[in-house]
PDB file of N, CA and C in Angstrom:
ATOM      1  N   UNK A   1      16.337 -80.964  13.221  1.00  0.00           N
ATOM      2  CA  UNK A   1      17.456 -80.352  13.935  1.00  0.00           C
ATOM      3  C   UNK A   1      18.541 -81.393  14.215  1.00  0.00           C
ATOM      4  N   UNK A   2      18.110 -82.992  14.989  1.00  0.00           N
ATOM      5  CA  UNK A   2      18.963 -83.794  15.171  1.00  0.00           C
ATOM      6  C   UNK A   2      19.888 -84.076  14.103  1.00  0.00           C
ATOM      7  N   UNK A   3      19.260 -83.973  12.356  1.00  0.00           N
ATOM      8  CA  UNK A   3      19.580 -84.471  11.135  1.00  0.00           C
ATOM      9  C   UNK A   3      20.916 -83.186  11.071  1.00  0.00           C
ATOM     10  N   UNK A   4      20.097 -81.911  11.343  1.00  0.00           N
ATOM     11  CA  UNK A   4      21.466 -81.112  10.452  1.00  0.00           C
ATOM     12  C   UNK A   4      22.691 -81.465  12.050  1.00  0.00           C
ATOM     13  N   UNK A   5      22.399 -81.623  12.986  1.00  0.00           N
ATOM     14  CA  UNK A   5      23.740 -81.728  14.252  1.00  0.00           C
ATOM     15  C   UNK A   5      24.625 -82.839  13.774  1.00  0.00           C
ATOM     16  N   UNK A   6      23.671 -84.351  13.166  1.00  0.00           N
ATOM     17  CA  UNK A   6      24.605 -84.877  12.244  1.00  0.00           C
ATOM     18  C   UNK A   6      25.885 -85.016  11.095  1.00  0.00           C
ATOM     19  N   UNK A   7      25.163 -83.715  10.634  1.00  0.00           N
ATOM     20  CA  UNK A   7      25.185 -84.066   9.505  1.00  0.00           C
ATOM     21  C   UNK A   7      26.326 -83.314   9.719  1.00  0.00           C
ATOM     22  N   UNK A   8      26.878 -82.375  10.078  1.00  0.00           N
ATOM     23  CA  UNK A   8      27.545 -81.542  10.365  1.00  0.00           C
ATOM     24  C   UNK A   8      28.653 -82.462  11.121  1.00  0.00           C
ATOM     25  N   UNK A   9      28.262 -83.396  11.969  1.00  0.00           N
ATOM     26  CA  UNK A   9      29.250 -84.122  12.433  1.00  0.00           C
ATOM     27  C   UNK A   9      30.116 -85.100  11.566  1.00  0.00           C
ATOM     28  N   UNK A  10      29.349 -85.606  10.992  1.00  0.00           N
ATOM     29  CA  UNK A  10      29.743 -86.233   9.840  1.00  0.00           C
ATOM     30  C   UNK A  10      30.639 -85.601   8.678  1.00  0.00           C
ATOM     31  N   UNK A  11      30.511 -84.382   8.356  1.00  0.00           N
ATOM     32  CA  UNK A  11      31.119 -83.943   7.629  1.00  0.00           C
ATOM     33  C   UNK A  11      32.725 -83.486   8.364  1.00  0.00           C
ATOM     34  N   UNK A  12      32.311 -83.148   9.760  1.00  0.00           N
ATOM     35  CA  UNK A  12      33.586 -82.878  10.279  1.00  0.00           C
ATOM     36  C   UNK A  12      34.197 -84.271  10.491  1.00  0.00           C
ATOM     37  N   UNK A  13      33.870 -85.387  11.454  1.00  0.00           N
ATOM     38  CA  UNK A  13      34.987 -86.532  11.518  1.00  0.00           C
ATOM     39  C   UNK A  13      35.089 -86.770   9.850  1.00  0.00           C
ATOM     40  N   UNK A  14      34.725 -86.683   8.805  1.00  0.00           N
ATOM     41  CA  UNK A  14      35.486 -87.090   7.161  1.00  0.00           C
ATOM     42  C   UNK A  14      36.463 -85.954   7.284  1.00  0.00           C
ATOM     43  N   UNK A  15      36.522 -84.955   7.388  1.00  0.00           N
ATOM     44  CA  UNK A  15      37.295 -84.228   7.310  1.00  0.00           C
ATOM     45  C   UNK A  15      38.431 -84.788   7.827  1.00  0.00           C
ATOM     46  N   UNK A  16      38.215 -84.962   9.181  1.00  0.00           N
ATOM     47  CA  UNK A  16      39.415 -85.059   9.786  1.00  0.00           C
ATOM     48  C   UNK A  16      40.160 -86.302   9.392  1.00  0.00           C
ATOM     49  N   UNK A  17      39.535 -87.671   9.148  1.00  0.00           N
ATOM     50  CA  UNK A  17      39.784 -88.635   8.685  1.00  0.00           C
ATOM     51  C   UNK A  17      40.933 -88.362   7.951  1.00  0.00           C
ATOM     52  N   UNK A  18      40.445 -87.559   6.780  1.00  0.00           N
ATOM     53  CA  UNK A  18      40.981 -87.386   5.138  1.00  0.00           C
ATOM     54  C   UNK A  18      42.471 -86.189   5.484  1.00  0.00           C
ATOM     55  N   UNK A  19      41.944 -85.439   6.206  1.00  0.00           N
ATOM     56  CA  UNK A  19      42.805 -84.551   6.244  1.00  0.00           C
ATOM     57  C   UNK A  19      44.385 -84.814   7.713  1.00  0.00           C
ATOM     58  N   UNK A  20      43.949 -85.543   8.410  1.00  0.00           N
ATOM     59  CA  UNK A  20      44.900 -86.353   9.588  1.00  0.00           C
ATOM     60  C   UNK A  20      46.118 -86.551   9.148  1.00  0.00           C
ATOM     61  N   UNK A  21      45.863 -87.661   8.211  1.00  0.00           N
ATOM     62  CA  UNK A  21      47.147 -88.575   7.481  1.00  0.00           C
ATOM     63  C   UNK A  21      48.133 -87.946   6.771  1.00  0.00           C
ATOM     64  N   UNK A  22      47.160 -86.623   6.022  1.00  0.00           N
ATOM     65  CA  UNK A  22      48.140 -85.787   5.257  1.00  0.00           C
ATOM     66  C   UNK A  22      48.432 -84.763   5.641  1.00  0.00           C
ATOM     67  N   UNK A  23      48.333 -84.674   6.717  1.00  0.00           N
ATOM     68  CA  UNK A  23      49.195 -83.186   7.673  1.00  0.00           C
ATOM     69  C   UNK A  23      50.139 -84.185   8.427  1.00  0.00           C
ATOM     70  N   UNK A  24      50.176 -85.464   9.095  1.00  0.00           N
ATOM     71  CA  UNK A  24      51.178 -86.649   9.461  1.00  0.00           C
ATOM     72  C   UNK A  24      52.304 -86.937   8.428  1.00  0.00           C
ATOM     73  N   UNK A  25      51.782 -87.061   7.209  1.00  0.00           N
ATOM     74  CA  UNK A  25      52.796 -86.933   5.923  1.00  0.00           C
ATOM     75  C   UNK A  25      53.691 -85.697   5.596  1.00  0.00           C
ATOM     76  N   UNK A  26      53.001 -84.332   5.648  1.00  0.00           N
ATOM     77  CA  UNK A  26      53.611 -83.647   5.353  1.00  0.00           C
ATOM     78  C   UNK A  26      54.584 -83.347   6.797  1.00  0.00           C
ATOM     79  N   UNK A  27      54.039 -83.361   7.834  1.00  0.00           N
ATOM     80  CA  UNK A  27      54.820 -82.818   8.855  1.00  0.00           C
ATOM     81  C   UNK A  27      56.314 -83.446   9.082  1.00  0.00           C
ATOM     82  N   UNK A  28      56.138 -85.028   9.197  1.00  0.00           N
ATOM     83  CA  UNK A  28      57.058 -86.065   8.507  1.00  0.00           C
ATOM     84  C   UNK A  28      58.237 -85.365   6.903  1.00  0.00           C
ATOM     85  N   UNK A  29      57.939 -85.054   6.039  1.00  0.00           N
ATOM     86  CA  UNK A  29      58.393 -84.718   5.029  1.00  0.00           C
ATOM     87  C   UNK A  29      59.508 -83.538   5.479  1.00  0.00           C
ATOM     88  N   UNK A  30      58.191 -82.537   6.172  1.00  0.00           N
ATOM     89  CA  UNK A  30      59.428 -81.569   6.916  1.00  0.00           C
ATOM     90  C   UNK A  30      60.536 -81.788   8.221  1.00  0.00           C
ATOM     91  N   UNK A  31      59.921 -82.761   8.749  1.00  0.00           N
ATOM     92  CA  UNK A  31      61.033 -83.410   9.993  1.00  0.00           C
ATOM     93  C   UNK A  31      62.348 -83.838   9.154  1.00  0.00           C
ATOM     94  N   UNK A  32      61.988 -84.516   8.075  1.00  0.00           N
ATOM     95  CA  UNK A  32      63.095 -84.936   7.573  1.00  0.00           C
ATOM     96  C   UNK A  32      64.385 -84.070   6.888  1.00  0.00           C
ATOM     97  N   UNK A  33      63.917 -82.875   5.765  1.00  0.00           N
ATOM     98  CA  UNK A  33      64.218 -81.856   5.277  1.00  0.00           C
ATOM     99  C   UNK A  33      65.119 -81.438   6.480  1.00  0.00           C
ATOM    100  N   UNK A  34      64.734 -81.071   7.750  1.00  0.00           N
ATOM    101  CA  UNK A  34      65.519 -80.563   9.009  1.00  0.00           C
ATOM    102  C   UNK A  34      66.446 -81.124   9.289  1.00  0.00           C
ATOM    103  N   UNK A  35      65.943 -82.514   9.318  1.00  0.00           N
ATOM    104  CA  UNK A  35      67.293 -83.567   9.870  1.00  0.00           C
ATOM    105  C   UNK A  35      68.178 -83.552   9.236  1.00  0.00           C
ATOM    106  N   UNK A  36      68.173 -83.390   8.203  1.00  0.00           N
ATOM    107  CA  UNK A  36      69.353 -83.906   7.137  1.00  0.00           C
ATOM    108  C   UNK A  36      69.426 -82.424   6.498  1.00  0.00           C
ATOM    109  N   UNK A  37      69.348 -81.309   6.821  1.00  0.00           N
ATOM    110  CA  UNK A  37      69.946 -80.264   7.241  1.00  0.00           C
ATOM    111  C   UNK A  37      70.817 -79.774   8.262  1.00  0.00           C
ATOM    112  N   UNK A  38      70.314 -79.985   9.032  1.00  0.00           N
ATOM    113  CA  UNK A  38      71.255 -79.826  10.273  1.00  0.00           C
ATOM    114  C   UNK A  38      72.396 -80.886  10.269  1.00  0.00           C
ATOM    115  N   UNK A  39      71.725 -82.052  10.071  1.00  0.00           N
ATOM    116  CA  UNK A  39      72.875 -83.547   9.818  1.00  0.00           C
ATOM    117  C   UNK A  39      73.847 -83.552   9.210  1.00  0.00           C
ATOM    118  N   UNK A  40      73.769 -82.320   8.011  1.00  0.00           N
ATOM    119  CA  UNK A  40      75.083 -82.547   6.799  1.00  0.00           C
ATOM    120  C   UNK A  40      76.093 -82.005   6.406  1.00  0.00           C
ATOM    121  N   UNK A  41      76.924 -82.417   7.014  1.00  0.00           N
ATOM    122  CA  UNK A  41      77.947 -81.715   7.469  1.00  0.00           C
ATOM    123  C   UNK A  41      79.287 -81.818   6.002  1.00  0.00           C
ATOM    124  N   UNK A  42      79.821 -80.803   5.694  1.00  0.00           N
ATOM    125  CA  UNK A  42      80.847 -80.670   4.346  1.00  0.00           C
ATOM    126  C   UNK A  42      81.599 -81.591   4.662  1.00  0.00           C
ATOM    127  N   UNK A  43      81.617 -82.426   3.861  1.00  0.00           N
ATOM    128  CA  UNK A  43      83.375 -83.592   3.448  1.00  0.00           C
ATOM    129  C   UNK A  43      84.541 -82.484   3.419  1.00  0.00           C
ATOM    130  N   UNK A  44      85.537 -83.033   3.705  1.00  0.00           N
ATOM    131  CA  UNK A  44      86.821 -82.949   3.816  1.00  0.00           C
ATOM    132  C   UNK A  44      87.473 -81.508   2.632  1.00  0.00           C
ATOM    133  N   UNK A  45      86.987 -82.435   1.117  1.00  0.00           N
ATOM    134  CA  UNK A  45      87.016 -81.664  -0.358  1.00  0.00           C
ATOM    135  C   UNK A  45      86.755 -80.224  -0.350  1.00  0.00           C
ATOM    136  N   UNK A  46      85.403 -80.350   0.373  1.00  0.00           N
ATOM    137  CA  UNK A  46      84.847 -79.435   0.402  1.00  0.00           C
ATOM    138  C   UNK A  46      85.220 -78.095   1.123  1.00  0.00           C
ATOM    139  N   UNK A  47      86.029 -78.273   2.540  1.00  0.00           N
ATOM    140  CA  UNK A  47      86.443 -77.774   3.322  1.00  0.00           C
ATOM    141  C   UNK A  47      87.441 -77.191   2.448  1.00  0.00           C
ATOM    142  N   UNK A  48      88.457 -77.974   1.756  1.00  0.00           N
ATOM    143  CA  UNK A  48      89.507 -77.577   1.278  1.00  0.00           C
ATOM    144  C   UNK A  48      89.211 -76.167   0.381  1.00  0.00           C
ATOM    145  N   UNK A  49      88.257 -76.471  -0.319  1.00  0.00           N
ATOM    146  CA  UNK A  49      87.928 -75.553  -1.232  1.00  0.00           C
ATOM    147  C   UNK A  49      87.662 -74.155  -0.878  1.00  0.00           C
ATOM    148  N   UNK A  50      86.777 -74.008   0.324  1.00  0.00           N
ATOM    149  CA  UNK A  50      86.468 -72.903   0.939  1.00  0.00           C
ATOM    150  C   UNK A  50      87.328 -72.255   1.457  1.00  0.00           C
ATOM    151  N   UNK A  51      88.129 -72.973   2.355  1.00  0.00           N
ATOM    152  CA  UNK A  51      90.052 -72.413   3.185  1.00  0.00           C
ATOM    153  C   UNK A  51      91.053 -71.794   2.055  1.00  0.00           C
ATOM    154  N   UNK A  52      90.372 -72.695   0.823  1.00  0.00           N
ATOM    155  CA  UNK A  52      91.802 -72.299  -0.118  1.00  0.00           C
ATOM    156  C   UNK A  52      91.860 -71.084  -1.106  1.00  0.00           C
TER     157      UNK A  52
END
């Protein structure tokens, strides 16, 4: 019984190990996508084009 409460533990902290970093990466990936969405604002050119 002690073996499978292990074992089970074990399989969950690898999990989390493995799986942590790359939900930190992706979440990161999408912070950024946002920022520099909201951040980017039309040049001047651009303006012109749309008014004109």
């Amino acid at each position: 019984r002690i073996v499978a409460i292990l074992d089970k533990f074990d399989t969950l902290t690898h999990s989390f190990s493995e799986g942590l970093p790359r939900e930190i990466e992706l979440r990161q990936k999408q912070y950024e996508h946002y920022r520099d969405l909201l951040l980017s604002f039309p040049n001047a050119a651009q303006k012109e084009m749309t008014n004109a």
